[in-house]
Protein backbone atom coordinates (compact mmCIF):
# COMPACT_ATOMS: atom_id res chain seq x y z
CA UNK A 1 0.56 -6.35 -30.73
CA UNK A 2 0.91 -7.97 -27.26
CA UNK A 3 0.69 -11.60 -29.49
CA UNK A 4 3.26 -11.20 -31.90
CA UNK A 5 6.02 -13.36 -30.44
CA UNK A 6 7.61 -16.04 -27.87
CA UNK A 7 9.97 -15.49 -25.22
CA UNK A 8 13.23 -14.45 -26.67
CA UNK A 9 15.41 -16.88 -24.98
CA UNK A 10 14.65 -20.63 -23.91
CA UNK A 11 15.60 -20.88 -20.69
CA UNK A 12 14.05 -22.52 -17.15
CA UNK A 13 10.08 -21.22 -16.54
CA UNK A 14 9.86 -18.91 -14.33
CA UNK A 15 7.26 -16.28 -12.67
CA UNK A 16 9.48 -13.06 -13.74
CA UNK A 17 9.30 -14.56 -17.96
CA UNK A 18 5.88 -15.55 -17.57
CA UNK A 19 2.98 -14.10 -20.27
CA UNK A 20 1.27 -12.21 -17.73
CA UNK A 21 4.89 -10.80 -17.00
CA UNK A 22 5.39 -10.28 -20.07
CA UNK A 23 2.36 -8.84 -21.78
CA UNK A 24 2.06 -6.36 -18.65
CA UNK A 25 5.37 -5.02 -19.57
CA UNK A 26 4.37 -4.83 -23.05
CA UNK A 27 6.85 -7.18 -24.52
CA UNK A 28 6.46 -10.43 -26.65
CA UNK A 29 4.04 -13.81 -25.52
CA UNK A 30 3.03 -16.37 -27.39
CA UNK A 31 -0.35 -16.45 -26.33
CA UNK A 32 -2.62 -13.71 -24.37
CA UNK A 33 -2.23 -14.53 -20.65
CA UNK A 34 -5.47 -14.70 -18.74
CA UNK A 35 -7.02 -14.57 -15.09
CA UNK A 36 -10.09 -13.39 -13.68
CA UNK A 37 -10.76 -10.72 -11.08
CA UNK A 38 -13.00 -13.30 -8.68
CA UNK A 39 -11.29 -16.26 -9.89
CA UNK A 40 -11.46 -17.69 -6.20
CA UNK A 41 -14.55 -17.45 -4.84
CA UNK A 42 -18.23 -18.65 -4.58
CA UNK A 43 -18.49 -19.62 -8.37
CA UNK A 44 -16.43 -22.84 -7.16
CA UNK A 45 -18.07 -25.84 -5.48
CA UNK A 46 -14.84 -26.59 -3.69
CA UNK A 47 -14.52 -23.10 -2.75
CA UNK A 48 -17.65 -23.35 -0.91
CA UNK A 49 -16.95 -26.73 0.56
CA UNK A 50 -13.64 -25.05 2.24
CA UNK A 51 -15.54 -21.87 2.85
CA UNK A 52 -18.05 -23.29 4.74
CA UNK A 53 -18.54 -22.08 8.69
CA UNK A 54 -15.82 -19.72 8.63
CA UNK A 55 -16.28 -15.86 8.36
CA UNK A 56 -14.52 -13.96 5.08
CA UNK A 57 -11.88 -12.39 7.10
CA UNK A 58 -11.45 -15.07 9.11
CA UNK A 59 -10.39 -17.17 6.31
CA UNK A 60 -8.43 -14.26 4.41
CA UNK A 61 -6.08 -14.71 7.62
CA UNK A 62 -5.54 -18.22 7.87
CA UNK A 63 -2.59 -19.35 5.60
CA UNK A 64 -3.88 -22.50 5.02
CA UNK A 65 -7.18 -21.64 3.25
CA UNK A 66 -5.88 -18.33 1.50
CA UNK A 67 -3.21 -20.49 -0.26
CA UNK A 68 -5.68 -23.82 -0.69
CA UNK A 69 -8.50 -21.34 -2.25
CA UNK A 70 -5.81 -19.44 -4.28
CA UNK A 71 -4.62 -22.15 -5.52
CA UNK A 72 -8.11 -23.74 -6.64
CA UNK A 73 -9.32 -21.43 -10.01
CA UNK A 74 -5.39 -22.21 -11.04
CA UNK A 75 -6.16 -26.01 -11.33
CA UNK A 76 -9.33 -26.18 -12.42
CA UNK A 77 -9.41 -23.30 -15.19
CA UNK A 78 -5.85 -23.38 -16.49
CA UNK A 79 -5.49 -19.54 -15.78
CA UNK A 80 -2.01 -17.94 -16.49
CA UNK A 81 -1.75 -16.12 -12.97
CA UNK A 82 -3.33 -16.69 -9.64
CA UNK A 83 -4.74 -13.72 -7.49
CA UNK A 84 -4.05 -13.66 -3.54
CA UNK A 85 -7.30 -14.61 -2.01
CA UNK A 86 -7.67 -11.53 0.16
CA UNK A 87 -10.22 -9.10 0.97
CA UNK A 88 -10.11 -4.92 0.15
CA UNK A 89 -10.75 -4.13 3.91
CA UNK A 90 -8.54 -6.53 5.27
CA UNK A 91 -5.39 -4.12 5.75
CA UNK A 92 -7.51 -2.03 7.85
CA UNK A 93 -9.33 -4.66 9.85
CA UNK A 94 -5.75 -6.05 11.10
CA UNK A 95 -4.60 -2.34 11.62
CA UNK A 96 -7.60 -2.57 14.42
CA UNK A 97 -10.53 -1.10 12.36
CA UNK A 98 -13.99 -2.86 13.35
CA UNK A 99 -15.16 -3.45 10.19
CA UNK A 100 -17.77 -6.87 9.64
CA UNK A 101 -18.47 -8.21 6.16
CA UNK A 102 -21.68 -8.67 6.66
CA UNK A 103 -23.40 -11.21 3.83
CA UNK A 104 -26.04 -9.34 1.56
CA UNK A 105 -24.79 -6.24 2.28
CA UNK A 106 -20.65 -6.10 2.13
CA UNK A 107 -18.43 -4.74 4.76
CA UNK A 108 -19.78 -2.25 7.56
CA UNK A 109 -17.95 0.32 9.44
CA UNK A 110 -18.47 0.33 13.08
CA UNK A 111 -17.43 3.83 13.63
CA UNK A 112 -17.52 6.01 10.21
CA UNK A 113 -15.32 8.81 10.00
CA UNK A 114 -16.40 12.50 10.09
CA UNK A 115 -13.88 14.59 10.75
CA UNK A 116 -10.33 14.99 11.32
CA UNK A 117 -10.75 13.60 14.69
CA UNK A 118 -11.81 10.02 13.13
CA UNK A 119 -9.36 10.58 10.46
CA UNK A 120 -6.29 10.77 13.04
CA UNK A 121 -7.67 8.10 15.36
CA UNK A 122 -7.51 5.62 12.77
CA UNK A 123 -4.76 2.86 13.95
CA UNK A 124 -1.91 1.88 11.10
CA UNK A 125 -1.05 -1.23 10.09
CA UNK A 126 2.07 -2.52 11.18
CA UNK A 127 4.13 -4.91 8.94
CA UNK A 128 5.00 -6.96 12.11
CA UNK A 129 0.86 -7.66 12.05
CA UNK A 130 0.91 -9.42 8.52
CA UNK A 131 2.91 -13.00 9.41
CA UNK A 132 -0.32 -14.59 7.99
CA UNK A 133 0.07 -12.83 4.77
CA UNK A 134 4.11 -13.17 3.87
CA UNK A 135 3.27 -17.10 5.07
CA UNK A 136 0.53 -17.68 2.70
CA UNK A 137 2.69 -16.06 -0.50
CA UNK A 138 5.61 -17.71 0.21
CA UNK A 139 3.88 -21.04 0.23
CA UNK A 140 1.93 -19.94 -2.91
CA UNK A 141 5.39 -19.26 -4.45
CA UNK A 142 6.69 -22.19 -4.10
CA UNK A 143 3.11 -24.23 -5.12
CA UNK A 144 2.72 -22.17 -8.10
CA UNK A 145 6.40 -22.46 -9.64
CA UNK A 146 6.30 -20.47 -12.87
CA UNK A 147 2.93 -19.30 -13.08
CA UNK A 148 2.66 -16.21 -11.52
CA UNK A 149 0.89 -14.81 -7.97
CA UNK A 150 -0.74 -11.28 -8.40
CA UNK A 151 -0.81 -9.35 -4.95
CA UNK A 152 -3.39 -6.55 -4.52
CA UNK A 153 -4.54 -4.05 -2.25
CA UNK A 154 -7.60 -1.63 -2.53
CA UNK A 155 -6.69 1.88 -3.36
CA UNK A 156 -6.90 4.85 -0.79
CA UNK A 157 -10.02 6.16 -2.72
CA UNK A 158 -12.30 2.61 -2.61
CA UNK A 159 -11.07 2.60 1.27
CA UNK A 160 -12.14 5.94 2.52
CA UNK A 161 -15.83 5.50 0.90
CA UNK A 162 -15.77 2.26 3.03
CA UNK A 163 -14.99 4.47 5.81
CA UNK A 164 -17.00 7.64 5.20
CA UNK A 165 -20.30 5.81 4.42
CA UNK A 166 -19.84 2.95 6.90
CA UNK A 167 -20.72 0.48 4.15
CA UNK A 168 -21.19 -0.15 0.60
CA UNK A 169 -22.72 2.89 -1.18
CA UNK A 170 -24.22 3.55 -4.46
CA UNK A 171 -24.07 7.21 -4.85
CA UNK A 172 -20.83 7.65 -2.74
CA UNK A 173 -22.93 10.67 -1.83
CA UNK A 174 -21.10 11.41 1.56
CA UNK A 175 -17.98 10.65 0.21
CA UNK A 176 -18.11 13.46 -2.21
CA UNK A 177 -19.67 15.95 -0.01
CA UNK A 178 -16.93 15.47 2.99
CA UNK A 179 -13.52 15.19 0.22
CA UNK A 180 -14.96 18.04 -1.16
CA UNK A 181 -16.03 20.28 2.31
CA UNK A 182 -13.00 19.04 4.74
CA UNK A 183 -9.65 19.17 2.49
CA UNK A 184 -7.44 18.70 5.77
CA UNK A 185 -9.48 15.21 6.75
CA UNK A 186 -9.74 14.39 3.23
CA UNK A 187 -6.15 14.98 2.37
CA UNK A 188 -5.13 13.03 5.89
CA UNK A 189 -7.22 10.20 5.55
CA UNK A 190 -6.01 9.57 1.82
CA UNK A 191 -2.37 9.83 2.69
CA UNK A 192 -2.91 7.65 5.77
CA UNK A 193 -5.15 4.82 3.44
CA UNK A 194 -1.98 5.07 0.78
CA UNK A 195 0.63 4.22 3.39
CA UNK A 196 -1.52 0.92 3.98
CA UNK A 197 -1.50 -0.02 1.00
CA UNK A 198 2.13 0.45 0.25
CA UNK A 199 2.78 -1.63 3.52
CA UNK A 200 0.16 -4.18 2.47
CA UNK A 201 1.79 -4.29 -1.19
CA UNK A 202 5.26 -4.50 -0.14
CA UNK A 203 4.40 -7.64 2.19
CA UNK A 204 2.99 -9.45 -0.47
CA UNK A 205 5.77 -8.15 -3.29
CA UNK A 206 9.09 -8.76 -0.57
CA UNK A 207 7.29 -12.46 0.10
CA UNK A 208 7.16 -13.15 -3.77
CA UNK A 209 4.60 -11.91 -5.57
CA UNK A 210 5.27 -11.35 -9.29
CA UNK A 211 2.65 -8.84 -9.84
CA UNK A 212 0.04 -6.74 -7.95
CA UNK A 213 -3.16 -4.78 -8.53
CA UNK A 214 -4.09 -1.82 -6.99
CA UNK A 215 -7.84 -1.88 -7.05
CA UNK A 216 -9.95 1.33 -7.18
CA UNK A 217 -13.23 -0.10 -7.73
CA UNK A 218 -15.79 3.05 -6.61
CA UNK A 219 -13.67 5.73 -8.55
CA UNK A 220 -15.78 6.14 -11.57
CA UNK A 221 -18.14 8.15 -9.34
CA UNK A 222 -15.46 10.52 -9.93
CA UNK A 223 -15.04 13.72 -12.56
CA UNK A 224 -11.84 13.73 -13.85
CA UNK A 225 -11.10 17.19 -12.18
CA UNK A 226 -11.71 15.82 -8.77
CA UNK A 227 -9.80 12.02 -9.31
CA UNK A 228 -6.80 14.16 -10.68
CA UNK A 229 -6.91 16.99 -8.23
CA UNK A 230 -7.70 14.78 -5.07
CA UNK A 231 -7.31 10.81 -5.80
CA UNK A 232 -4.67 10.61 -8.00
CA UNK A 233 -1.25 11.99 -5.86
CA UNK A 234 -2.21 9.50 -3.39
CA UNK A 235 -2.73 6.19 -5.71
CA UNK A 236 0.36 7.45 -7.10
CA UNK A 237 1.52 7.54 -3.46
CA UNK A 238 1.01 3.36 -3.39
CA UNK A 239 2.43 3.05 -6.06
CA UNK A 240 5.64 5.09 -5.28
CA UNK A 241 5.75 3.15 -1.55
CA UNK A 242 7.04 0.25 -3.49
CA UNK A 243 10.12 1.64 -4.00
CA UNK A 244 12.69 3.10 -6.16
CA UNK A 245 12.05 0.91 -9.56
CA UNK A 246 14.80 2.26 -10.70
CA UNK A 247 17.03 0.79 -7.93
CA UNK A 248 15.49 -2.66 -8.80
CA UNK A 249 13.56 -2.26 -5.58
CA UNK A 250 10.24 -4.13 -5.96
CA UNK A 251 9.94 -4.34 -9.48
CA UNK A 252 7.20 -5.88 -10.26
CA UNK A 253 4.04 -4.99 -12.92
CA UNK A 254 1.51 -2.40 -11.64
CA UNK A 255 -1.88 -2.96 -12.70
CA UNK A 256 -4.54 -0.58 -11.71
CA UNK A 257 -8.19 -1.17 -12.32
CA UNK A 258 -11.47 0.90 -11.39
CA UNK A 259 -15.21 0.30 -12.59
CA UNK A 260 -16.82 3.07 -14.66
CA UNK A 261 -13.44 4.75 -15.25
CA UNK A 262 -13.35 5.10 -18.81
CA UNK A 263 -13.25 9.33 -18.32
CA UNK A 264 -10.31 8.28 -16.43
CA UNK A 265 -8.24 5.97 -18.47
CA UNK A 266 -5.30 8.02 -18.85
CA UNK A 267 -5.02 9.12 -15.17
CA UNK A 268 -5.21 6.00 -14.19
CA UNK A 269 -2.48 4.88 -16.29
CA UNK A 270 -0.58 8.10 -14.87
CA UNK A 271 -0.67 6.95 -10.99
CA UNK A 272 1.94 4.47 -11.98
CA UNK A 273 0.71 1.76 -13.65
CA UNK A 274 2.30 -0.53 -16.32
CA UNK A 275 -1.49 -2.15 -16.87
CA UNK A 276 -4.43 0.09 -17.03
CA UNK A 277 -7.50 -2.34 -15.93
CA UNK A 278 -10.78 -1.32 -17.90
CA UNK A 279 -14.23 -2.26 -17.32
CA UNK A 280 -16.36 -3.90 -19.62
CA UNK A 281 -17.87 -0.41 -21.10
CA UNK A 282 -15.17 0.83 -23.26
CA UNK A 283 -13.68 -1.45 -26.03
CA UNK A 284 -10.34 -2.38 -25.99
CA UNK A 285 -9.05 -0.29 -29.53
CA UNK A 286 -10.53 2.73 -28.06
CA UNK A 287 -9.28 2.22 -24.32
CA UNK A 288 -6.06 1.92 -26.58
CA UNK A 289 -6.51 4.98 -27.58
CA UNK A 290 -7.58 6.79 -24.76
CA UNK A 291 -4.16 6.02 -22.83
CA UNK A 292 -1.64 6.17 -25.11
CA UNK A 293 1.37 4.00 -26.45
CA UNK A 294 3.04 3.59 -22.81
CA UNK A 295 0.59 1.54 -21.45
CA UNK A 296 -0.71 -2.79 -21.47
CA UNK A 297 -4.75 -3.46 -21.07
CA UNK A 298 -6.67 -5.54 -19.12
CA UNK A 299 -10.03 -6.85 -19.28
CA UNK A 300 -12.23 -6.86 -20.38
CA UNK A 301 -15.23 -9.21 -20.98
CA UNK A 302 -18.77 -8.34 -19.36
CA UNK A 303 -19.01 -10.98 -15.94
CA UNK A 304 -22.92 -11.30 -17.48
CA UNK A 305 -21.44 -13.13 -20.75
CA UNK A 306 -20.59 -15.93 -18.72
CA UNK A 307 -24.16 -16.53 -17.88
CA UNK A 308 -25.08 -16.59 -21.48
CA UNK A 309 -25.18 -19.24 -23.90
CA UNK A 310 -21.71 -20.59 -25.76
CA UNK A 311 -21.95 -19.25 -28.89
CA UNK A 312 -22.28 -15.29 -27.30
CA UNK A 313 -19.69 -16.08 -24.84
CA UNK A 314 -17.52 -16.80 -28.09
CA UNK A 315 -17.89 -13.95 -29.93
CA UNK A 316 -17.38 -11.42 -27.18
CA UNK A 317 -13.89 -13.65 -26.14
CA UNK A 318 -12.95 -12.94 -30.02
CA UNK A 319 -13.86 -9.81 -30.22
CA UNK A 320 -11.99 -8.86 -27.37
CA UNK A 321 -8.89 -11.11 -28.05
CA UNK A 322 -8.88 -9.00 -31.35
CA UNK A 323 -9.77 -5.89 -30.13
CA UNK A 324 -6.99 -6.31 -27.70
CA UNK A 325 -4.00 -6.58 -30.46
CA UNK A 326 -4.27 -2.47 -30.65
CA UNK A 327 -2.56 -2.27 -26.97
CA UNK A 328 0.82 -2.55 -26.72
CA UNK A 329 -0.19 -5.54 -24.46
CA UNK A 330 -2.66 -7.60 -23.42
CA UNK A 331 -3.90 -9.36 -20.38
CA UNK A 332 -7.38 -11.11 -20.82
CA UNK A 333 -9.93 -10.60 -18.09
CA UNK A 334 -13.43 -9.29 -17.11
CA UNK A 335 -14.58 -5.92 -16.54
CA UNK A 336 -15.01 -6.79 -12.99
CA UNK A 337 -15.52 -9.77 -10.99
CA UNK A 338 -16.97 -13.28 -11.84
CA UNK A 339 -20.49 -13.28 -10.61
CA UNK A 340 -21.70 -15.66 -8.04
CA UNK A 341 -23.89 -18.08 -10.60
CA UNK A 342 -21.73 -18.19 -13.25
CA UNK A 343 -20.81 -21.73 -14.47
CA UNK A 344 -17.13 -22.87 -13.61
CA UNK A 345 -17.30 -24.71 -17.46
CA UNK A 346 -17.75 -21.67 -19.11
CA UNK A 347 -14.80 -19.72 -17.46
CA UNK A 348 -12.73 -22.89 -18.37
CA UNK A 349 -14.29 -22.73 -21.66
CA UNK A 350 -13.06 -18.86 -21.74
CA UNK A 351 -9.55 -19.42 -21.01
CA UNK A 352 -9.26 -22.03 -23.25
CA UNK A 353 -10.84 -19.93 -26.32
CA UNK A 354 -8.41 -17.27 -25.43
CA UNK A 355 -5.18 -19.60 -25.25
CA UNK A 356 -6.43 -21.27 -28.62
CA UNK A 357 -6.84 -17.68 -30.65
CA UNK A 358 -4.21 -15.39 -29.51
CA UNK A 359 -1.89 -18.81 -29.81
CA UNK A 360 -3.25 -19.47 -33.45
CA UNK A 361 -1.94 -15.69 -34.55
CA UNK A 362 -5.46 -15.32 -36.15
CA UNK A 363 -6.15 -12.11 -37.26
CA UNK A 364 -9.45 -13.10 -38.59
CA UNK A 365 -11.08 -13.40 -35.35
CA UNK A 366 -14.23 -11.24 -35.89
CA UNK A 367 -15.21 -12.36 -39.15
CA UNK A 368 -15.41 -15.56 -38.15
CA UNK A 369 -17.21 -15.18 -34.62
């Protein structure tokens, strides 16, 4: 559905009629816009050359690399948006967290929170702190011209199992055990993450941005009685620290996108979103399903079909592209991020396929994949 149509007026290219715009919104493109979560990062040569001898949050605060790397996937791929080259943590390592990205392992908590004590001796983050940040979009703005700059920030949720576990986690086992045994600390920390991420968002959004993502990776750890009952108010909470949309204020797309959600497709959708993000896991028709009329898609190829040979990568890129008509839009992506050894020719090769099909108005794409 997100296919059927061009712009409705001819007019100068900008960010706001863009496809990604446009298809997030759920109105007519002439092609399904494209990006990848990862886009930027060490699948590139040239973001390795650039990376090289300087620390991940070092360079996620220097204007000059965050808009040089940003800027890289948009050249070489021919991607319809570009994503801020950022870091989840970052908002709280300029509030004053110590937090070290450490390589192998992921970011690590110097002091994890476990009680309401931690909680309240967190430090906030200041707008006045993020010069860096409304430099680097504004000169990504004016580089990128009408293709548009997602901004994103990591969801309250994602953050406090940082926090809680002092590092990357698999069973999120802590996590659980203190949101469910402290409600005060729980319900403190959450609201305190959420105003972050506003302030982080609204940076990026006041600077230019013509999009953002609110990224909930870890949530699928989550029943749906606990994301609802103790997650969702406060990614709604983001969302709502925009602004009045109403009022015009900050009105850009919200897409929101966890791993392992598909039990929580339509609360996901129901934190504020205009683009539900899905993981690889659930196809597209029945993710359709699953959150109703109201809402665009994104994703949602699996990152490991890169790594295999052309004629796989093919099929899954057409069955998605088709399987992605039954939303009332559609933004092409992975399920997650691009993985370190995939080829930079076959994400090229991806958004070209994509471009090509959902351009040709084929509705034969399966049969012939």
């Amino acid at each position: 559905m997100g296919t059927a149509a061009g712009p409705d007026t001819a007019s100068t290219p900008s960010p706001a009629d863009s496809a990604l715009v446009r298809a997030a919104l759920g109105r007519p493109v002439d092609r399904t816009p494209v990006w990848f979560m990862r886009q930027a990062g060490r699948s590139l040569p040239e973001y390795r050359a650039l990376r090289a001898g300087t620390a991940m949050l070092q360079a996620c605060q220097d204007p000059d690399l965050v808009t040089e790397i940003t800027l890289q996937p948009v050249r070489r791929h021919g991607v319809d948006a570009a994503i801020l080259f950022s870091d989840i943590v970052l908002p709280l390592v300029v509030a004053g967290v110590d937090i070290e990205i450490k390589a192998g392992i992921g970011p690590v908590v110097a002091q994890p929170v476990r009680s309401v004590a931690d909680v309240d001796a967190l430090p906030d983050l200041e707008p006045e702190a993020l010069g860096f940040l409304t430099t680097a979009v504004g000169r990504l703005v004016g580089e990128l011209g009408a293709t548009p700059l997602i901004g994103f920030a990591g969801a309250p949720f994602t953050l406090a199992t940082y926090l809680i576990e002092g590092g990357p986690s698999k069973e999120h086992a802590r996590t659980k055990a203190f949101m469910l045994s402290e409600p005060e600390a729980w319900q403190r920390l959450l609201a305190k993450l959420a105003v972050s991420a506003s302030v982080f968002l609204r940076a990026q959004v006041d600077a230019g941005a013509s999009a953002v993502q609110l990224f909930d990776s870890w949530a699928g750890v989550l029943s749906a009685a606990d994301y609802a009952a103790r997650v969702l108010p406060h990614s709604r909470a983001v969302f709502d620290g925009l602004g009045d949309r109403a009022a015009g204020e900050r009105d850009v797309p919200r897409i929101h996108f966890g791993v392992g959600t598909g039990e929580l497709l339509p609360l996901i959708g129901d934190a504020g979103a205009d683009v539900v993000g899905v993981d690889w896991r659930v196809p597209l028709d029945e993710a359709a399903r699953r959150v109703g009329p109201g809402y665009s898609l994104q994703g949602n190829l699996d990152p490991a079909v890169l790594l295999a040979d052309r004629a796989t990568l093919d099929a899954e890129v057409r069955r998605i592209v088709q399987q992605g008509r039954a939303a009332r839009g559609h933004i092409f992506n992975l399920g997650h991020g691009v993985l370190p050894d995939t080829d930079p020719g076959a994400i090229t090769h991806a958004v070209e396929l994509v471009h090509e099909l959902s351009g040709s108005g084929d509705t034969e794409l399966t049969a012939r994949a």
